[in-house]
C-alpha atoms as a PDB file:
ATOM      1  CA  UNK A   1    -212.989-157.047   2.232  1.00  0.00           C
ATOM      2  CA  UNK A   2    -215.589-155.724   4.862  1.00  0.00           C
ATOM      3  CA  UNK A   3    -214.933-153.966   7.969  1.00  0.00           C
ATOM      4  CA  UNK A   4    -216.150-155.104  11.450  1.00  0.00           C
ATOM      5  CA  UNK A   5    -219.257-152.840  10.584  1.00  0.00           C
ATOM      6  CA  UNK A   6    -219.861-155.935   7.287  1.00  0.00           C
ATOM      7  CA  UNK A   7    -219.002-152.456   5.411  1.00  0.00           C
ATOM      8  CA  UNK A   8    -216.277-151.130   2.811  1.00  0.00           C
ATOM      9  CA  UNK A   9    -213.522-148.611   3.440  1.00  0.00           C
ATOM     10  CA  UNK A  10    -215.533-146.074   0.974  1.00  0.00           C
ATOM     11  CA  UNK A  11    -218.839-147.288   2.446  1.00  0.00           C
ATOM     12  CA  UNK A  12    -217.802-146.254   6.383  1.00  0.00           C
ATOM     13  CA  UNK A  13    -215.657-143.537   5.215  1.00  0.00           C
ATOM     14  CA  UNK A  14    -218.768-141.972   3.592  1.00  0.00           C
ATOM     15  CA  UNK A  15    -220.916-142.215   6.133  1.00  0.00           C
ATOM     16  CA  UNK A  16    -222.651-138.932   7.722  1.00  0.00           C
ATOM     17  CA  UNK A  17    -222.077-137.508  11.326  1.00  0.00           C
ATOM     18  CA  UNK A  18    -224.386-138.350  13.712  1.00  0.00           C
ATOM     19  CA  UNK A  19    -225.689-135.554  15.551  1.00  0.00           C
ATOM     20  CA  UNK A  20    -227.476-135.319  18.785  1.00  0.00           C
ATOM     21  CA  UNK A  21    -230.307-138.131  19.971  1.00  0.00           C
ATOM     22  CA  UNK A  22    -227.396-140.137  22.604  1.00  0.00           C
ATOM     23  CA  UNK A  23    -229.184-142.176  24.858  1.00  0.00           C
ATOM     24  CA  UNK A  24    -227.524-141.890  28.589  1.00  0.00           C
ATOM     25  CA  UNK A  25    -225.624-145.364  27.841  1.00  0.00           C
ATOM     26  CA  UNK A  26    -224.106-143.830  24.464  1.00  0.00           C
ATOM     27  CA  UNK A  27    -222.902-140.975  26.262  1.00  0.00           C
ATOM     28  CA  UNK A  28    -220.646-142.554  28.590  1.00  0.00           C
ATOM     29  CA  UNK A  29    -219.708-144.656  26.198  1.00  0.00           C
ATOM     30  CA  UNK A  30    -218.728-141.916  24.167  1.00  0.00           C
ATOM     31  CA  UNK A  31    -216.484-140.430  27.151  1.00  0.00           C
ATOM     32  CA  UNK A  32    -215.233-143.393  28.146  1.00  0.00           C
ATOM     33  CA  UNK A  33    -213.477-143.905  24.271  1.00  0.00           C
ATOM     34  CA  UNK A  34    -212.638-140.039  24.392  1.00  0.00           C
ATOM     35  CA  UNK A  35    -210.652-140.880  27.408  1.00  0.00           C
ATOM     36  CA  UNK A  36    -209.103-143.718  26.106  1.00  0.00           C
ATOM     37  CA  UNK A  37    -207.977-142.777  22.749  1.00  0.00           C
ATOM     38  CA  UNK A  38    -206.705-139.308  24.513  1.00  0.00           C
ATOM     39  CA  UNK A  39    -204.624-141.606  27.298  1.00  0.00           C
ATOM     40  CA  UNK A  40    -206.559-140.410  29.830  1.00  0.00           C
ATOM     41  CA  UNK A  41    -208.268-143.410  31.517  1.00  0.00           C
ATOM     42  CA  UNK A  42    -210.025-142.859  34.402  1.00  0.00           C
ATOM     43  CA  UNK A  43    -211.406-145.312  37.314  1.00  0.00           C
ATOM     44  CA  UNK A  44    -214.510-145.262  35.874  1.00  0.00           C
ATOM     45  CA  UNK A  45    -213.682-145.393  31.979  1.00  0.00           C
ATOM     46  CA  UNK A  46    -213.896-149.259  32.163  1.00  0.00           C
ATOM     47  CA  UNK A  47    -217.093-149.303  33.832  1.00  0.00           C
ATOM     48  CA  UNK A  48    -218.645-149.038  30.191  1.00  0.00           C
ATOM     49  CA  UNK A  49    -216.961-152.953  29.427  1.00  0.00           C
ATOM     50  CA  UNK A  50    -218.670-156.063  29.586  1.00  0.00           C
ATOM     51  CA  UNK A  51    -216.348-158.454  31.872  1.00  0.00           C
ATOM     52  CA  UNK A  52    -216.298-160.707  28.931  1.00  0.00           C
ATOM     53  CA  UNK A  53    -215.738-158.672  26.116  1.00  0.00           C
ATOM     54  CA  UNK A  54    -213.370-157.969  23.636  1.00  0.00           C
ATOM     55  CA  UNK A  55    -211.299-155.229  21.540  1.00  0.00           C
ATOM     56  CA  UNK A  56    -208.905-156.029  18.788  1.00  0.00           C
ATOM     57  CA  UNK A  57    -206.676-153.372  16.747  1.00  0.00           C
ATOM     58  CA  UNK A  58    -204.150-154.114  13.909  1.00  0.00           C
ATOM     59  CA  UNK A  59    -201.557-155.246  16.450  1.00  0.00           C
ATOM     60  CA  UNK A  60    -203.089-156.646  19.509  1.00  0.00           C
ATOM     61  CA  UNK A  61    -206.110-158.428  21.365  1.00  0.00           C
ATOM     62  CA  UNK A  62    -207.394-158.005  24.587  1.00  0.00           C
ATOM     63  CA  UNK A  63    -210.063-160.756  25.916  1.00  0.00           C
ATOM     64  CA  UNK A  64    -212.309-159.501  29.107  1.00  0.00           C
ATOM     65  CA  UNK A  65    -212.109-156.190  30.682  1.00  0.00           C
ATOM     66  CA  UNK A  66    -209.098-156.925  32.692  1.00  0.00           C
ATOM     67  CA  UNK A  67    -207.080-157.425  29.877  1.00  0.00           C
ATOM     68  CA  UNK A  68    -208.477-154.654  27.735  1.00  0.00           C
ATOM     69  CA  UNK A  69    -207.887-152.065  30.655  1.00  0.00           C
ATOM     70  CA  UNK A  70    -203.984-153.773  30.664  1.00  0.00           C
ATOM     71  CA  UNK A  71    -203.657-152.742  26.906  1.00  0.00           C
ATOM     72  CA  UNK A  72    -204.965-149.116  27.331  1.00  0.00           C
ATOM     73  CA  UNK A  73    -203.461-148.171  30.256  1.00  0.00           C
ATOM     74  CA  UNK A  74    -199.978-149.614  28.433  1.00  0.00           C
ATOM     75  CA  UNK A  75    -200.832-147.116  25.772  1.00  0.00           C
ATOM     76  CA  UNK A  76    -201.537-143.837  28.418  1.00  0.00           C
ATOM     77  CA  UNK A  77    -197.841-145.174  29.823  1.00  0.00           C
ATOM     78  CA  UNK A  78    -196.070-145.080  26.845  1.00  0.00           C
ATOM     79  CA  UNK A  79    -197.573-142.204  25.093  1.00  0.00           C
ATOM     80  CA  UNK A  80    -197.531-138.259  26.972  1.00  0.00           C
ATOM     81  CA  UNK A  81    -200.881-137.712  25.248  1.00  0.00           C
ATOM     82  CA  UNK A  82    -203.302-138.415  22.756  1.00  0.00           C
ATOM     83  CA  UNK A  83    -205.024-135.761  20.896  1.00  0.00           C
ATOM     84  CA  UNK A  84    -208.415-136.000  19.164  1.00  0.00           C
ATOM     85  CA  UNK A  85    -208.921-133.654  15.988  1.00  0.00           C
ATOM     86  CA  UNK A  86    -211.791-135.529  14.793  1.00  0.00           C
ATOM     87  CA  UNK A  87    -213.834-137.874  16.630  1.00  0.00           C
ATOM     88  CA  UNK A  88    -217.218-138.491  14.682  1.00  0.00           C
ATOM     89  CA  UNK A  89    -220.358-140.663  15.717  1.00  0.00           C
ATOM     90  CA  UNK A  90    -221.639-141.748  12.583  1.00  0.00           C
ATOM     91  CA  UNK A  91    -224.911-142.677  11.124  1.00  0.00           C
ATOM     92  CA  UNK A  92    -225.925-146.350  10.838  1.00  0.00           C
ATOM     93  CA  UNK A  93    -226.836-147.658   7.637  1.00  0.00           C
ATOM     94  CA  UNK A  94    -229.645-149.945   7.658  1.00  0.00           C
ATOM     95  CA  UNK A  95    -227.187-152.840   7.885  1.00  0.00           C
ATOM     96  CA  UNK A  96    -225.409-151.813  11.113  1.00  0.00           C
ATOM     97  CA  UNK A  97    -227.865-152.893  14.312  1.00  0.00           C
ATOM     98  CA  UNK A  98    -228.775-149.922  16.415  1.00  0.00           C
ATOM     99  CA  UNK A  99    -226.513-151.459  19.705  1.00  0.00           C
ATOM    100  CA  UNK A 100    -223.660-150.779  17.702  1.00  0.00           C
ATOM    101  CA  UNK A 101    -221.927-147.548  17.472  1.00  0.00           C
ATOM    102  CA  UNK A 102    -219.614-146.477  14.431  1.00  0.00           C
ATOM    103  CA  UNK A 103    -216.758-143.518  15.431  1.00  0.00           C
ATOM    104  CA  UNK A 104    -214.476-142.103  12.610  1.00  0.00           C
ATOM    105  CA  UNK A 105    -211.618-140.824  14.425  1.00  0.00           C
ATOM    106  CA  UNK A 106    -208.109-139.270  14.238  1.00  0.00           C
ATOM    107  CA  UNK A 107    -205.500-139.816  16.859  1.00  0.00           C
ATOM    108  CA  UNK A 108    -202.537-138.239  17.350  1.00  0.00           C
ATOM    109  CA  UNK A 109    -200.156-140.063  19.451  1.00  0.00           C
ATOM    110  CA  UNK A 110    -197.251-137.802  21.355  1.00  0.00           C
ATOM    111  CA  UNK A 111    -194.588-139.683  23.110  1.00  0.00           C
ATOM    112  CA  UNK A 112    -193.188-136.595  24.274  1.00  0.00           C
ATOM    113  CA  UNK A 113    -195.433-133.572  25.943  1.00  0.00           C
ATOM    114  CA  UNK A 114    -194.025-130.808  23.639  1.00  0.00           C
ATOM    115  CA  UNK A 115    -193.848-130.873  19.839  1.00  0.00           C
ATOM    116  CA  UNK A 116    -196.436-131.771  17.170  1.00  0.00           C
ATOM    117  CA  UNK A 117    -197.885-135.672  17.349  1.00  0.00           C
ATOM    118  CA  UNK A 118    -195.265-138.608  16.758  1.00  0.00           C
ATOM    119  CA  UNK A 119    -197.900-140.423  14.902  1.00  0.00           C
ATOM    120  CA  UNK A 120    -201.489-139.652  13.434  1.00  0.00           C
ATOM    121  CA  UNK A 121    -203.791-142.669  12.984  1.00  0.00           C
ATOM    122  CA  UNK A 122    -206.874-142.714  11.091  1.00  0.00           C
ATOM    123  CA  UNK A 123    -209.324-145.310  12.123  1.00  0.00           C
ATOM    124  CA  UNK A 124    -212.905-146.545  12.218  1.00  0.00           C
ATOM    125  CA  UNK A 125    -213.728-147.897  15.556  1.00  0.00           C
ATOM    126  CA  UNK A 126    -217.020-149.924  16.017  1.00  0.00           C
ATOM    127  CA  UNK A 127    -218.140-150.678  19.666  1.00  0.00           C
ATOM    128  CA  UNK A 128    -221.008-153.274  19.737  1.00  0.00           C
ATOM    129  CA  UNK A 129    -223.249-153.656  22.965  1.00  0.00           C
ATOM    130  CA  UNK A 130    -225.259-156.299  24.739  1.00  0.00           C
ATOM    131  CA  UNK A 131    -228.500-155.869  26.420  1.00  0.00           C
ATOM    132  CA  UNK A 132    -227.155-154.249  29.657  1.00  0.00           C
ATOM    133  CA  UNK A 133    -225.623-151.461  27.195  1.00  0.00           C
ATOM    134  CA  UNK A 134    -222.139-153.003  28.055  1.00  0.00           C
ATOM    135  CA  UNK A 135    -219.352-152.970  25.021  1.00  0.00           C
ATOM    136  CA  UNK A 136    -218.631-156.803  24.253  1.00  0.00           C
ATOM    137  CA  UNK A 137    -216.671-156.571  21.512  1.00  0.00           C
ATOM    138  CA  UNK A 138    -214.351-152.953  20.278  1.00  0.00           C
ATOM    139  CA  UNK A 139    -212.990-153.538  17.170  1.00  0.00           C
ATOM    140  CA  UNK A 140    -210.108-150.556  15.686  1.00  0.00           C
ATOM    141  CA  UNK A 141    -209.670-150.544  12.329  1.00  0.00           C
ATOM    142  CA  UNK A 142    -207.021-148.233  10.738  1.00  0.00           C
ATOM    143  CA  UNK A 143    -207.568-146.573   7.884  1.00  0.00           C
ATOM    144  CA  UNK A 144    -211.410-148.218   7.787  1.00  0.00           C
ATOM    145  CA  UNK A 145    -209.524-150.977   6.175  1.00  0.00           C
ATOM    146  CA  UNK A 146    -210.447-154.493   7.913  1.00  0.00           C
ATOM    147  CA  UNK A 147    -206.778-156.413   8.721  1.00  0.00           C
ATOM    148  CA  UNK A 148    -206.539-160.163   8.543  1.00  0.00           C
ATOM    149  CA  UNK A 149    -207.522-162.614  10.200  1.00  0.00           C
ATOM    150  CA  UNK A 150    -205.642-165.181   9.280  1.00  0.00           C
ATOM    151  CA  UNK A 151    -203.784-167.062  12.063  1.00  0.00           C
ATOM    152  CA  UNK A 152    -200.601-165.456  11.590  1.00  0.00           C
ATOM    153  CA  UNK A 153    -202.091-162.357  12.414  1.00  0.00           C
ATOM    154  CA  UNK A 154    -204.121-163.841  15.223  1.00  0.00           C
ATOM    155  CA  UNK A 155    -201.129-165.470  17.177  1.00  0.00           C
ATOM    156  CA  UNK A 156    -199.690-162.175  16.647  1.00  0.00           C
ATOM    157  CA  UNK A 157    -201.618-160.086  18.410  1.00  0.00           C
ATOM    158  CA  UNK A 158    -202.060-162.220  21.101  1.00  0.00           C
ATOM    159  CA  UNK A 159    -198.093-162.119  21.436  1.00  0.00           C
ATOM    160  CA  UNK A 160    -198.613-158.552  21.466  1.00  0.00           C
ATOM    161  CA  UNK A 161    -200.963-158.634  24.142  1.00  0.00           C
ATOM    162  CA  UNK A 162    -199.442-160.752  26.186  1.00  0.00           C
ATOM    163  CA  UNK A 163    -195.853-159.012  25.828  1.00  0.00           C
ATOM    164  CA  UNK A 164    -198.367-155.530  27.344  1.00  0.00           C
ATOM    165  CA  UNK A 165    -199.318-157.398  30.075  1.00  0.00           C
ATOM    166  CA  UNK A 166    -195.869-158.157  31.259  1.00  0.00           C
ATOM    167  CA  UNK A 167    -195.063-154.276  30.687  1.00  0.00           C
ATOM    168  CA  UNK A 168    -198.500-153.309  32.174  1.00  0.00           C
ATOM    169  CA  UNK A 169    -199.578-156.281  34.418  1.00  0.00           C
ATOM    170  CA  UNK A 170    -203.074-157.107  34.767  1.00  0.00           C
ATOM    171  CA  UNK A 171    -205.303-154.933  38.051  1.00  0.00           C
ATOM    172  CA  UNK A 172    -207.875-157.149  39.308  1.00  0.00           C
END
């Protein structure tokens, strides 16, 4: 089963560090996901969304900005920190349009400030862009592995995403 980069677990997991060559547009891209996988949203982190667009992990779904800024900003609540050990831009295959950027990340979540990480999570995140350089759709895939899509797992993430909201209500 492919991954939302239409690529296997060994295939992304293989792939080669990008390094250097960001335009501008990557680079606060780039920040902005730093800041979000670390808890640490800012104002401006969101800026880098299209109002339309889309992310989806193994548990939830958030559709248009509003909602995906409700779902990371639940996260920064419930967790102290995040810590990045390894955050990775990687090389696009051939396959993988140039608008779309790859990350190979570790996260370690801490619900409490002290201590060693609750929970480490592995994960290949792929961010595609329109022409504006906006994200429109932020897929998080744990492990590289792509999760279902059946409709089980679809109502439940947007359970799960709903349930956030009413924990972390939408800002407009």
């Amino acid at each position: 089963m492919s991954n939302a980069a239409n690529l296997s677990q060994e295939q992304s997991q293989s792939l080669r560090e990008r390094t250097g060559g960001f335009s501008d547009n990557e680079e606060k891209i780039i920040q902005s996901l730093k800041q979000l996988y670390s808890c640490k949203p800012v104002s401006t982190t969101y800026d880098v969304y299209d109002e339309k667009a889309t992310f989806r992990d193994p548990i939830g779904i958030a559709e248009g900005r509003a909602s995906i800024k409700s779902q990371f900003d639940a996260l920064a609540s419930m967790c102290a920190k995040g810590d990045l050990p390894k955050f990775r831009v990687l090389e696009n295959p051939s396959t993988v349009p140039k608008s779309t950027l790859l990350v190979d990340q570790d996260v370690g979540y801490h619900f409490k400030e002290d201590g060693p990480a609750s929970i480490t999570v592995n994960s290949l995140v792929t961010v595609e862009t329109n022409e504006a350089g906006k994200i429109t759709k932020h897929v998080e895939e744990w492990d590289h592995k792509a999760d279902s899509t059946g409709a089980f797992s679809e109502a439940r993430r947007k359970i799960t995403a709903k349930l956030v909201e009413m924990v972390k209500p939408r800002e407009t």
